[in-house]
N, C-alpha and C. Protein backbone atom coordinates (compact mmCIF):
# COMPACT_ATOMS: atom_id res chain seq x y z
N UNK A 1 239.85 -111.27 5.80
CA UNK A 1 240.07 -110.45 4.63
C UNK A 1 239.95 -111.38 3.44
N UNK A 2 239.05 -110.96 2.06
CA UNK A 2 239.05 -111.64 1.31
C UNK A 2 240.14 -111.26 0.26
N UNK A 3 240.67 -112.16 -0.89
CA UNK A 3 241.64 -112.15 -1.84
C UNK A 3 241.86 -110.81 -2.15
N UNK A 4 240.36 -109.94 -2.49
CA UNK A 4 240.43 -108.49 -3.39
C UNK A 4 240.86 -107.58 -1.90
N UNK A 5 240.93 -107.68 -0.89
CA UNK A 5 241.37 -106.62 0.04
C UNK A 5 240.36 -106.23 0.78
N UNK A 6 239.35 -106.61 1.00
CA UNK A 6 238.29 -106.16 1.59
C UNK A 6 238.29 -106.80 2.71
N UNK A 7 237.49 -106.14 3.16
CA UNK A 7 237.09 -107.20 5.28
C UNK A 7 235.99 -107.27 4.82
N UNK A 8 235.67 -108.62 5.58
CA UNK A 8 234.85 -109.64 5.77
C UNK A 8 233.96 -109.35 7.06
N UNK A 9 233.34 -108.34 7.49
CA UNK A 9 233.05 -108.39 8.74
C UNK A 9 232.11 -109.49 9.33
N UNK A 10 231.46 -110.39 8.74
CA UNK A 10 231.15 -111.42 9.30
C UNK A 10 232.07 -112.48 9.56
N UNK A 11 233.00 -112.16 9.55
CA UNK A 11 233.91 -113.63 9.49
C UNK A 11 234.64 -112.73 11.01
N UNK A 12 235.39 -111.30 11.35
CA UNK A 12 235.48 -111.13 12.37
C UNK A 12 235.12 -111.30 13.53
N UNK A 13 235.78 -111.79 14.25
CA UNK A 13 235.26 -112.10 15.89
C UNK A 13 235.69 -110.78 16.46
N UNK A 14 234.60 -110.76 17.47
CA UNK A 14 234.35 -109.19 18.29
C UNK A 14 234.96 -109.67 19.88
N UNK A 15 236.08 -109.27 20.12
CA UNK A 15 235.93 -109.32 22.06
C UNK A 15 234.85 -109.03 22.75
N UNK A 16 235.11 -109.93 24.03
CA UNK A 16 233.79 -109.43 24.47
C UNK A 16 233.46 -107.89 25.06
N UNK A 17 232.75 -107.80 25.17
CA UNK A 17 232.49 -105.97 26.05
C UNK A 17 233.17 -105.66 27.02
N UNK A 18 233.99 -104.84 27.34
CA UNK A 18 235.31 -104.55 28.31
C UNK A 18 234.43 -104.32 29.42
N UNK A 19 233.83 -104.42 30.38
CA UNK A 19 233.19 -103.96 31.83
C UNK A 19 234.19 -103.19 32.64
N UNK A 20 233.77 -102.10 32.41
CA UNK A 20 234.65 -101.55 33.59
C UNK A 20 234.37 -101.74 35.73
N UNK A 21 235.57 -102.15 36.25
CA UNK A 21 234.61 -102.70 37.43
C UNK A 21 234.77 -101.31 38.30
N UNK A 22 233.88 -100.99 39.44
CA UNK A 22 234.35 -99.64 39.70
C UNK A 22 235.24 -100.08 41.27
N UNK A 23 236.18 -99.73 41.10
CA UNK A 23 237.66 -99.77 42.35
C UNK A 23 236.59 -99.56 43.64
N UNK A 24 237.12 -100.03 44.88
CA UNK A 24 236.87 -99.61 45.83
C UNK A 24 237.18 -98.79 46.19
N UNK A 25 236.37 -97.46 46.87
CA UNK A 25 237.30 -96.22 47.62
C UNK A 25 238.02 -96.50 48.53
N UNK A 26 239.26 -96.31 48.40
CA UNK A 26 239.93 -96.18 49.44
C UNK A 26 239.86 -95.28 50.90
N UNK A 27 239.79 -95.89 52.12
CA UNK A 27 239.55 -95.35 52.96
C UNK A 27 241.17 -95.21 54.04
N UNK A 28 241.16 -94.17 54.75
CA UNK A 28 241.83 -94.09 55.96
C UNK A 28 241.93 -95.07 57.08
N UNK A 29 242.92 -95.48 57.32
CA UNK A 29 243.16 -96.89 58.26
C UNK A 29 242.49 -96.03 59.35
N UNK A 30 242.74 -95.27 59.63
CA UNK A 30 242.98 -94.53 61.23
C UNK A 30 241.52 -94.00 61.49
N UNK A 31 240.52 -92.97 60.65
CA UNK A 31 239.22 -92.65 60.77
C UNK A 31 238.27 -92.95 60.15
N UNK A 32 238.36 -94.25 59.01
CA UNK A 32 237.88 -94.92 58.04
C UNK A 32 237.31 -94.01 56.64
N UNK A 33 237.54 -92.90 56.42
CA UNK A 33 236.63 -91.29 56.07
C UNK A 33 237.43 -91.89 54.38
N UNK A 34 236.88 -91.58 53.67
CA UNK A 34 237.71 -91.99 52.04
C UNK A 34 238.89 -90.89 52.06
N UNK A 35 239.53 -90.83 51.26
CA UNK A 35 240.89 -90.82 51.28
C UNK A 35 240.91 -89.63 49.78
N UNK A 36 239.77 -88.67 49.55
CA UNK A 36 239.69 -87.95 48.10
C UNK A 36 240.21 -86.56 48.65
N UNK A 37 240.51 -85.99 47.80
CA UNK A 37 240.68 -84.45 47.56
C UNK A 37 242.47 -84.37 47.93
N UNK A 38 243.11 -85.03 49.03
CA UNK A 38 244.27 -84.93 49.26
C UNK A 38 245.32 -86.04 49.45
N UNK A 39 246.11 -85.63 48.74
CA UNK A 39 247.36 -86.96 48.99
C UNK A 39 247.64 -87.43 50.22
N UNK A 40 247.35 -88.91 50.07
CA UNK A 40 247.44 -89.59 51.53
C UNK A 40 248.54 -89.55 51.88
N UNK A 41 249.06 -90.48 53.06
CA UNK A 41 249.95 -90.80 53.63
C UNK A 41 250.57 -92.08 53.46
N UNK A 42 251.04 -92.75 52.98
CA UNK A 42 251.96 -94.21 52.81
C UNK A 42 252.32 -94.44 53.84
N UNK A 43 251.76 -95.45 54.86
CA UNK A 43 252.53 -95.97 56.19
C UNK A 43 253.17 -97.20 55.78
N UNK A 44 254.53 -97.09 56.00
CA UNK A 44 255.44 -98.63 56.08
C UNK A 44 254.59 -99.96 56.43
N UNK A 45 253.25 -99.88 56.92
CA UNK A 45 252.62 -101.27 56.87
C UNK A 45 251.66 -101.38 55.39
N UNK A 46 251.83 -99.99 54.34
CA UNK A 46 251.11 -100.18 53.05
C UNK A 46 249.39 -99.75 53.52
N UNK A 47 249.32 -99.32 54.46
CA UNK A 47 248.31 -98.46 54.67
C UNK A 47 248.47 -97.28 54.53
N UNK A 48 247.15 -96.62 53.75
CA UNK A 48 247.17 -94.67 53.65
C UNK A 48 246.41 -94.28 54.54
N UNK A 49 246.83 -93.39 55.55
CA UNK A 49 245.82 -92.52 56.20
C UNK A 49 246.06 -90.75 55.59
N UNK A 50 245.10 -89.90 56.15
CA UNK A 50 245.11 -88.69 55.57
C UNK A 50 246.43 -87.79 56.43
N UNK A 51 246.39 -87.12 56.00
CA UNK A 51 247.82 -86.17 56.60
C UNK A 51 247.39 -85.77 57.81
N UNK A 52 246.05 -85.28 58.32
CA UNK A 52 245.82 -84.71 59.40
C UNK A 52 246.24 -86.19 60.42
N UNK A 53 245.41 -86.94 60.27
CA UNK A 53 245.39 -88.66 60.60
C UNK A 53 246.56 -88.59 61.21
N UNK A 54 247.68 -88.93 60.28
CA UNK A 54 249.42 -89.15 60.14
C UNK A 54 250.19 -88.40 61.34
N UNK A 55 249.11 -86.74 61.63
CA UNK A 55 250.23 -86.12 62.50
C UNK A 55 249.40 -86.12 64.13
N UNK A 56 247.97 -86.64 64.08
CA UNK A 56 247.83 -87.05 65.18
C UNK A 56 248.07 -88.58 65.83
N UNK A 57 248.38 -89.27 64.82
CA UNK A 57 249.07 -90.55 65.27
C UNK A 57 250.39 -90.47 66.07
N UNK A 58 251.11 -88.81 65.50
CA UNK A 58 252.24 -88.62 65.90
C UNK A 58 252.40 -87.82 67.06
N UNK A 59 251.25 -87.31 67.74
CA UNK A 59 251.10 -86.76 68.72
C UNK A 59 250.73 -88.05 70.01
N UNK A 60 250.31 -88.91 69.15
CA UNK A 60 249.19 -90.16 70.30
C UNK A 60 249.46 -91.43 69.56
N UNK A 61 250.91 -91.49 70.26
CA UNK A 61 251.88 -93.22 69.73
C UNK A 61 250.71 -94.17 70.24
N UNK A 62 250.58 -95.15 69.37
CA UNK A 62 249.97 -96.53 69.71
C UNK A 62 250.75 -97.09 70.76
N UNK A 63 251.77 -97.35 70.17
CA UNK A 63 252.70 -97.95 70.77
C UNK A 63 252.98 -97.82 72.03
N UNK A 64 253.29 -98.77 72.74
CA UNK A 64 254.23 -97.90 74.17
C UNK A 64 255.81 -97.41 74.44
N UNK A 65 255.99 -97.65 72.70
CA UNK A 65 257.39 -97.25 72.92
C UNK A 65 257.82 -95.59 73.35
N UNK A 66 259.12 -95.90 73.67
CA UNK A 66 259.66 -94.31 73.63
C UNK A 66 261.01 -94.00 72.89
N UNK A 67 261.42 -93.29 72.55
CA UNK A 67 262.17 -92.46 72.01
C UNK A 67 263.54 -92.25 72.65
């Protein structure tokens, strides 16, 4: 800014150009399928699978535990 109030636009420095980067889609741990149109599932290991996913995991334990 000079004394009388004016900008100086040559004397301004410009940031550089913001790039937007584009995110990875997120995919389903369980059928790898992207993860759009419906709210995933949050599994306690910080993986999302889809809701259908979630309730056949719950039909067909990995695990060998039981209950």
């Amino acid at each position: 800014m000079s004394a009388d109030g004016n900008l100086k636009f040559g004397s301004i420095s410009h940031p550089p150009a913001i790039s937007h980067k584009k995110r990875a889609e997120r995919t389903c741990a369980l059928c790898e399928l992207p993860l759009r149109g419906q709210p995933p599932v949050l599994l306690k290991s910080g993986e999302s699978v889809h809701v259908d996913c979630y309730f056949r995991m719950q039909k067909h334990p990995r695990s060998g535990r039981t209950n």
